[in-house]
Each structure stands twice: as structure tokens, then as C-alpha cells.
C-alpha atoms as a PDB file:
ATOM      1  CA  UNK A   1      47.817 -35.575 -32.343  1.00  0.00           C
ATOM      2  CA  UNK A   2      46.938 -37.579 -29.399  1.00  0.00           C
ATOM      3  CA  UNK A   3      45.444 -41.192 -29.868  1.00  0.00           C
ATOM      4  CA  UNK A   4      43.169 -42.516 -27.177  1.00  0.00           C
ATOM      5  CA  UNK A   5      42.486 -46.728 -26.905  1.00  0.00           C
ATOM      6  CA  UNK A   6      38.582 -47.197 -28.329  1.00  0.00           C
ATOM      7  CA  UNK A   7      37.824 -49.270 -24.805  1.00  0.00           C
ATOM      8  CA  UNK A   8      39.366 -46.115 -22.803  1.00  0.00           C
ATOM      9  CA  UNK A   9      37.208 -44.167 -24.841  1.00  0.00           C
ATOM     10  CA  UNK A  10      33.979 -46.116 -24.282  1.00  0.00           C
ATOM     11  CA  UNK A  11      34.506 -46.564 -20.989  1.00  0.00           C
ATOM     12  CA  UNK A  12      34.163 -42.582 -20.935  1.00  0.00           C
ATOM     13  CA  UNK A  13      31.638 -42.092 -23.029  1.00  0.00           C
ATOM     14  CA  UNK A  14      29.524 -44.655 -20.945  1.00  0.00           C
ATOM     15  CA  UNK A  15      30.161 -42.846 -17.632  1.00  0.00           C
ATOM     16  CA  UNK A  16      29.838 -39.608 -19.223  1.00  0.00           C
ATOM     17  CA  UNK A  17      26.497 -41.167 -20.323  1.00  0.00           C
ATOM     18  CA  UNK A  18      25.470 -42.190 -16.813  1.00  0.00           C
ATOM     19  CA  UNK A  19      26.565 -38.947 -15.094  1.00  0.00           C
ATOM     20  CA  UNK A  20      24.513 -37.152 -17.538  1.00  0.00           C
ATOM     21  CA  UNK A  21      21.127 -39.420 -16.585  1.00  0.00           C
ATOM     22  CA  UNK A  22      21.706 -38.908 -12.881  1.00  0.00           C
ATOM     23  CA  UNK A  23      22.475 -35.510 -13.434  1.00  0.00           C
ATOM     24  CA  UNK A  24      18.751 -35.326 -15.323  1.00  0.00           C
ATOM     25  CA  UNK A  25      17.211 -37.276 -12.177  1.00  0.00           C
ATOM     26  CA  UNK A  26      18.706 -34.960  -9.399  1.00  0.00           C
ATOM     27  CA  UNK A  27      17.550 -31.688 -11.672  1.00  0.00           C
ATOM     28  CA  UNK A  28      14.232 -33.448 -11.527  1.00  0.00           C
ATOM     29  CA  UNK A  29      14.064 -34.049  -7.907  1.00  0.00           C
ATOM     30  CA  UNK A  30      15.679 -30.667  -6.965  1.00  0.00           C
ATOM     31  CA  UNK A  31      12.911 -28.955  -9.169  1.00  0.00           C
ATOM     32  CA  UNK A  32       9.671 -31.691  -7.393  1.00  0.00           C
ATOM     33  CA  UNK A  33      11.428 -30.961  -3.599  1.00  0.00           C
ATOM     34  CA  UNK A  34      11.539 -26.928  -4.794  1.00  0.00           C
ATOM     35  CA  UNK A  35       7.499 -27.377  -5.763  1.00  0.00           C
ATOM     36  CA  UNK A  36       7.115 -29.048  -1.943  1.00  0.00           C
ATOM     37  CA  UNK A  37       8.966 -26.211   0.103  1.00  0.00           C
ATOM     38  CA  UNK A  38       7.140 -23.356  -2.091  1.00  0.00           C
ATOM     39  CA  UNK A  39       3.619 -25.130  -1.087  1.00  0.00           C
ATOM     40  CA  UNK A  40       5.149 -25.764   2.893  1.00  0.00           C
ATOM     41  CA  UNK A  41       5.829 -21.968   3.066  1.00  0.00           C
ATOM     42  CA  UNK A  42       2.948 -20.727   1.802  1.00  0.00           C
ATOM     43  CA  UNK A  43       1.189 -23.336   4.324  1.00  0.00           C
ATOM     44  CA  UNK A  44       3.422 -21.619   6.984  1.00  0.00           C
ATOM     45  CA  UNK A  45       2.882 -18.362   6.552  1.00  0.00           C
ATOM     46  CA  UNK A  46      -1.501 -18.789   6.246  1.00  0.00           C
ATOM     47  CA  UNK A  47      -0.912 -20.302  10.069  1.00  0.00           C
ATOM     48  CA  UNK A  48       1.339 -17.754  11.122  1.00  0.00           C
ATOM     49  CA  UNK A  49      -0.928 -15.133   9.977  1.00  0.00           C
ATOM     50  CA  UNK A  50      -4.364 -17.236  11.390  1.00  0.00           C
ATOM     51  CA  UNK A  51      -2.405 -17.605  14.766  1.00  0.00           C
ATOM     52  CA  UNK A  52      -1.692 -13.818  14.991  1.00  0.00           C
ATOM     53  CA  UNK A  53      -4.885 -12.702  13.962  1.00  0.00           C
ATOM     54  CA  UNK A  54      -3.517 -11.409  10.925  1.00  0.00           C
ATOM     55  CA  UNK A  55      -5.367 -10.830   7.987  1.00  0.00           C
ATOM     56  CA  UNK A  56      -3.425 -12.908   5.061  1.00  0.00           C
ATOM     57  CA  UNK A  57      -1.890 -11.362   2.537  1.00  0.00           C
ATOM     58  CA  UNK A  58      -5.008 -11.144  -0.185  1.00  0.00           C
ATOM     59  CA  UNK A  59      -7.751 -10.297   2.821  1.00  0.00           C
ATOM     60  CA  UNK A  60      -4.438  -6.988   3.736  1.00  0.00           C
ATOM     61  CA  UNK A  61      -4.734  -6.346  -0.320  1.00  0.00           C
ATOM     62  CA  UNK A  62      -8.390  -6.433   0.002  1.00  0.00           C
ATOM     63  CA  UNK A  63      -8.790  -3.898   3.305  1.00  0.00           C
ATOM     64  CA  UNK A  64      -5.762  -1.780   1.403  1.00  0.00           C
ATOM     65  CA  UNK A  65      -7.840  -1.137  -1.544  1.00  0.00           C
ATOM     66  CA  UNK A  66     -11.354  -0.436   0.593  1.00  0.00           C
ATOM     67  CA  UNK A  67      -9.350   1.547   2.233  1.00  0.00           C
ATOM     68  CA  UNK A  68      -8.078   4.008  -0.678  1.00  0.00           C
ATOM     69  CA  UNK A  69     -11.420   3.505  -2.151  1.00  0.00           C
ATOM     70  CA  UNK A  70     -12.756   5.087   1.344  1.00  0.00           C
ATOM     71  CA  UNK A  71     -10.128   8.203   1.076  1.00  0.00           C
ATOM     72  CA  UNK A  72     -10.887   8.606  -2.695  1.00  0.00           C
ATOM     73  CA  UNK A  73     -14.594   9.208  -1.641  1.00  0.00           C
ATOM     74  CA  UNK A  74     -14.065  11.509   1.599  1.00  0.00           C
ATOM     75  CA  UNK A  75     -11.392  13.642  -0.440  1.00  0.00           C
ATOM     76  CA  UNK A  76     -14.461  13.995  -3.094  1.00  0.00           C
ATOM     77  CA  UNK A  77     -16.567  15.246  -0.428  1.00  0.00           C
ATOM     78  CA  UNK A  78     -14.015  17.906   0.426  1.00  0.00           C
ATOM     79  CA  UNK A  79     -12.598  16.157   3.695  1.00  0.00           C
ATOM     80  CA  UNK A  80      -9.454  16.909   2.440  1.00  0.00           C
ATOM     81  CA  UNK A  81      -7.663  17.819   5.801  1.00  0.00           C
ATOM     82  CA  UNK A  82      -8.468  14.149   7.446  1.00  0.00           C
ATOM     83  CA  UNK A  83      -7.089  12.320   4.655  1.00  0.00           C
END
């Protein structure tokens, strides 16, 4: 069996103990700066689509839907060919 000195070993245990808290404080931080580039992209991609005149993604859901809602009716009026 292998012996290790009590100071040797609470020397460890402390740095173990400190690598573990700054381990906890860069999950943290990774997690907060994920949170920022989520909200910067989403940011990003509303001015993309405003400067190209784009409709954003939920006003494009929103035509989509009119849209099938439009084809549903003409097919029910028997313009079946057009659609």
C-alpha cells in the first residue's frame, strides 16, 4: 500500500479545492457569455433581414401560413389546376 505525507496530501486537496471553484466560475461565465452571443445573433440577423427588406423569420411564418390558408380556400372552390 502506498503512504502519502498528510501536508502532501492537503496541499492537494486544497488545490484540488481551488481548481474545482474556478472551474465553477469559468462554467458560469462560459454559460452568461453563451446567453450574450445567442441575444447578439438574434440582434444580427433582425438587421440583416430589416436591411434586405426581408420579412423576419415570424412575419415569413406568418405570410407562409396566409399563404396555405389562401390555397386551402381556392382548391375548395375547385381551382385545383392553379394551385
Amino acid at each position: 500500500m502506498i503512504t502519502v505525507e498528510m501536508d502532501i496530501f492537503a496541499k492537494m486537496k486544497a488545490e484540488m479545492s481551488e481548481l474545482h471553484k474556478e472551474n465553477d466560475a469559468l462554467r458560469k461565465r462560459n454559460s452568461e457569455l453563451e446567453q450574450r452571443l445567442n441575444e447578439l445573433h438574434g440582434e444580427y440577423m433582425l438587421l440583416r433581414y430589416q436591411l434586405k427588406g426581408m420579412p423576419n423569420p415570424s412575419e415569413y411564418l406568418k405570410l407562409r401560413q396566409e399563404m396555405q390558408t389562401l390555397k386551402k380556400e381556392l382548391r375548395d372552390r375547385g381551382w385545383r389546376d392553379l394551385v
